[in-house]
C-alpha atoms as a PDB file:
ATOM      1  CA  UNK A   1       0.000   0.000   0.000  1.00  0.00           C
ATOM      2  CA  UNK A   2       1.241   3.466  -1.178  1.00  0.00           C
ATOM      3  CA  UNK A   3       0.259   5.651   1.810  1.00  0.00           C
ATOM      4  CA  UNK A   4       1.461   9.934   1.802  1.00  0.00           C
ATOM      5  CA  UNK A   5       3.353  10.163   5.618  1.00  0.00           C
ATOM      6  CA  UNK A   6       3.595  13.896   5.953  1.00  0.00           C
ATOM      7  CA  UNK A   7       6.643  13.715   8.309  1.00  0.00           C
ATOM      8  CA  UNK A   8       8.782  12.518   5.780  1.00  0.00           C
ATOM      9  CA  UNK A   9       7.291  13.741   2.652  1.00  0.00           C
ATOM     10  CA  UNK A  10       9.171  16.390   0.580  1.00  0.00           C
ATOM     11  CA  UNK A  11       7.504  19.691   0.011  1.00  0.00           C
ATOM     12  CA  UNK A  12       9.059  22.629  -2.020  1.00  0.00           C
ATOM     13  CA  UNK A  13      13.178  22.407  -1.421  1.00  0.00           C
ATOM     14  CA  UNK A  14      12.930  19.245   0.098  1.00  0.00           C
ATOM     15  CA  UNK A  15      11.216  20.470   3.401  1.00  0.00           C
ATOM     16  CA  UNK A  16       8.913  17.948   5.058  1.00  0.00           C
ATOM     17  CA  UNK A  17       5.588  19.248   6.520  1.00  0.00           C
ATOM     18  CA  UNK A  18       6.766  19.703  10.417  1.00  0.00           C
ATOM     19  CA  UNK A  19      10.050  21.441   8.851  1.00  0.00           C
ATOM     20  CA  UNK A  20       7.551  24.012   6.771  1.00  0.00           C
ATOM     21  CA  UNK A  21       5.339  24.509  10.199  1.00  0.00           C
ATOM     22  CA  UNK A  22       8.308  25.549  12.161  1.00  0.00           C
ATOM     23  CA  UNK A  23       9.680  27.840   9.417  1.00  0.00           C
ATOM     24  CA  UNK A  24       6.154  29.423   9.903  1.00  0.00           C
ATOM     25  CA  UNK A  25       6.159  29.635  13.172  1.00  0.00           C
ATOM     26  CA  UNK A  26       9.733  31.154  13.394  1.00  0.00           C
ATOM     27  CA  UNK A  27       8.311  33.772  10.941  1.00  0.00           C
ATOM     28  CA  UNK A  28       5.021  35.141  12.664  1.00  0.00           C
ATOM     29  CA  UNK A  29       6.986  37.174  15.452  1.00  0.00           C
ATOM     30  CA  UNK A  30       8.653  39.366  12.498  1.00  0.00           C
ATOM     31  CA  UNK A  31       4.753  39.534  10.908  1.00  0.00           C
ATOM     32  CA  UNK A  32       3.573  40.518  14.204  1.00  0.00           C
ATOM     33  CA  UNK A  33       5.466  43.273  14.816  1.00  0.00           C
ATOM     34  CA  UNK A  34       4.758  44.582  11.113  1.00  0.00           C
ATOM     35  CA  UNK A  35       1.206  44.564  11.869  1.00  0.00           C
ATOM     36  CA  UNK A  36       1.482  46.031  15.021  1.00  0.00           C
ATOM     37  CA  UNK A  37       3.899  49.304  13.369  1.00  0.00           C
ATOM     38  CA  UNK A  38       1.862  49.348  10.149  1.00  0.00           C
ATOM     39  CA  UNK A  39      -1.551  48.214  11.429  1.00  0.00           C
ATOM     40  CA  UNK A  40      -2.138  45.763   8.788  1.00  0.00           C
ATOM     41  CA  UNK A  41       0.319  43.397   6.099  1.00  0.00           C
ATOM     42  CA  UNK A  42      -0.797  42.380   2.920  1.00  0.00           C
ATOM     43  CA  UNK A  43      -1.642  38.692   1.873  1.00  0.00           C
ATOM     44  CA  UNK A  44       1.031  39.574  -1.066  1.00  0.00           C
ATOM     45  CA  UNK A  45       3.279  40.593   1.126  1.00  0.00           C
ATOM     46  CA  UNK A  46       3.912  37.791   3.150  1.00  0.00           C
ATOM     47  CA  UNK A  47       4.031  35.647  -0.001  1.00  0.00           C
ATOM     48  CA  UNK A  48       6.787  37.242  -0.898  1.00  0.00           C
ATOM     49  CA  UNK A  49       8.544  36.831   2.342  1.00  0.00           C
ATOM     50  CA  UNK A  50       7.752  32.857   2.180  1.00  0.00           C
ATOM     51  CA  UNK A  51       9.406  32.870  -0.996  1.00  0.00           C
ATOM     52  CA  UNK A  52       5.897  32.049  -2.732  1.00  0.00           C
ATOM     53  CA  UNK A  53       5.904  28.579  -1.163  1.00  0.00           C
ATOM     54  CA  UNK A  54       2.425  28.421  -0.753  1.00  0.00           C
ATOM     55  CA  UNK A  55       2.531  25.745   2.083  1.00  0.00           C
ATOM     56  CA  UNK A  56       4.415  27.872   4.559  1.00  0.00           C
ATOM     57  CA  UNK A  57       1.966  30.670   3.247  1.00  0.00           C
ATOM     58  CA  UNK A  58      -1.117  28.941   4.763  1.00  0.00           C
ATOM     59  CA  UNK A  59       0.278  27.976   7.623  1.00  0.00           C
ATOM     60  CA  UNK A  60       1.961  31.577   8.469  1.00  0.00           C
ATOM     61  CA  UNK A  61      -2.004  32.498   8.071  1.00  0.00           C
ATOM     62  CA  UNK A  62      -3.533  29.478  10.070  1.00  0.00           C
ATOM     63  CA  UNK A  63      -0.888  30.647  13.005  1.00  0.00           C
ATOM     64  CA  UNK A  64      -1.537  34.471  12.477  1.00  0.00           C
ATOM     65  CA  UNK A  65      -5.748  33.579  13.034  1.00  0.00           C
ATOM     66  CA  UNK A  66      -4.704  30.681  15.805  1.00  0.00           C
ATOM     67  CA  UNK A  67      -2.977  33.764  17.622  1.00  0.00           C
ATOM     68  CA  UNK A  68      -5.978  36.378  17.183  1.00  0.00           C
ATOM     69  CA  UNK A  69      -5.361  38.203  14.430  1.00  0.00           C
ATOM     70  CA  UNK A  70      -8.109  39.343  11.321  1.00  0.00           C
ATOM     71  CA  UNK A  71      -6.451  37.401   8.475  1.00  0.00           C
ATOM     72  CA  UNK A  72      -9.440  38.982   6.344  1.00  0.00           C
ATOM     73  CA  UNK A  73     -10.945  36.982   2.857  1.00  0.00           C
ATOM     74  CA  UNK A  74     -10.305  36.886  -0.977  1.00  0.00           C
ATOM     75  CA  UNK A  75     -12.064  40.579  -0.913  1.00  0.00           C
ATOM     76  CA  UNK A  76      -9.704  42.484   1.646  1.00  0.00           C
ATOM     77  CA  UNK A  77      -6.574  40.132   1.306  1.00  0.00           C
ATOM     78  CA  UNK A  78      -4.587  41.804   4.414  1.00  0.00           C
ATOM     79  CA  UNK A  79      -4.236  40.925   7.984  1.00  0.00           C
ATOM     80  CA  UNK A  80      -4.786  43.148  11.015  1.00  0.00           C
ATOM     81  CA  UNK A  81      -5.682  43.520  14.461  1.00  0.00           C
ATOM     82  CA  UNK A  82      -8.828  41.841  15.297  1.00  0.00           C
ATOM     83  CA  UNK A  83     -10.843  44.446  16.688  1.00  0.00           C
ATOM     84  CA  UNK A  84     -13.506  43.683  18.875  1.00  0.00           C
END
C-alpha cells in the first residue's frame, strides 16, 4: 500500500511538513510586529517573504488567526488587528 506520511514527505526544497510549520512559526513574530507598526500586512506581502511557497503561506495564516489576528478573505486580502 502506497500511503502519503507527511513527516517525511518532501515539500518545495525538500522540506517535510513539520520542517515548513516551524519555518512558519519562526516567521510570525517578524509579521507581528509589522502589523502592530503598520496596522495591517498584505496577503502579497507575506508571499513574498515565504518565498511564494504556498505551504508555509497557509500555515503563516492558520498561526496568524490561531494567535488572534483578522487574516481577512479573498475581498480584503490583508491581515490586522482583530478588533472587537
Amino acid at each position: 500500500m502506497d500511503t502519503c506520511d507527511t513527516r517525511i514527505r518532501a515539500y518545495k526544497n525538500g522540506k517535510t511538513f513539520d520542517q515548513c510549520k516551524e519555518l512558519a512559526k519562526s516567521m510570525n513574530p517578524a509579521f507581528k510586529d509589522y502589523i502592530e507598526k503598520h496596522d495591517r500586512l498584505l496577503w502579497t506581502e507575506i508571499l513574498d517573504q515565504v518565498d511564494h511557497d504556498e505551504l508555509i503561506y497557509k500555515l503563516t495564516l492558520k498561526f496568524l488567526r490561531i494567535d488572534g489576528y483578522d487574516i481577512g478573505n479573498n475581498k480584503i486580502p490583508e491581515v490586522k488587528k482583530f478588533i472587537l
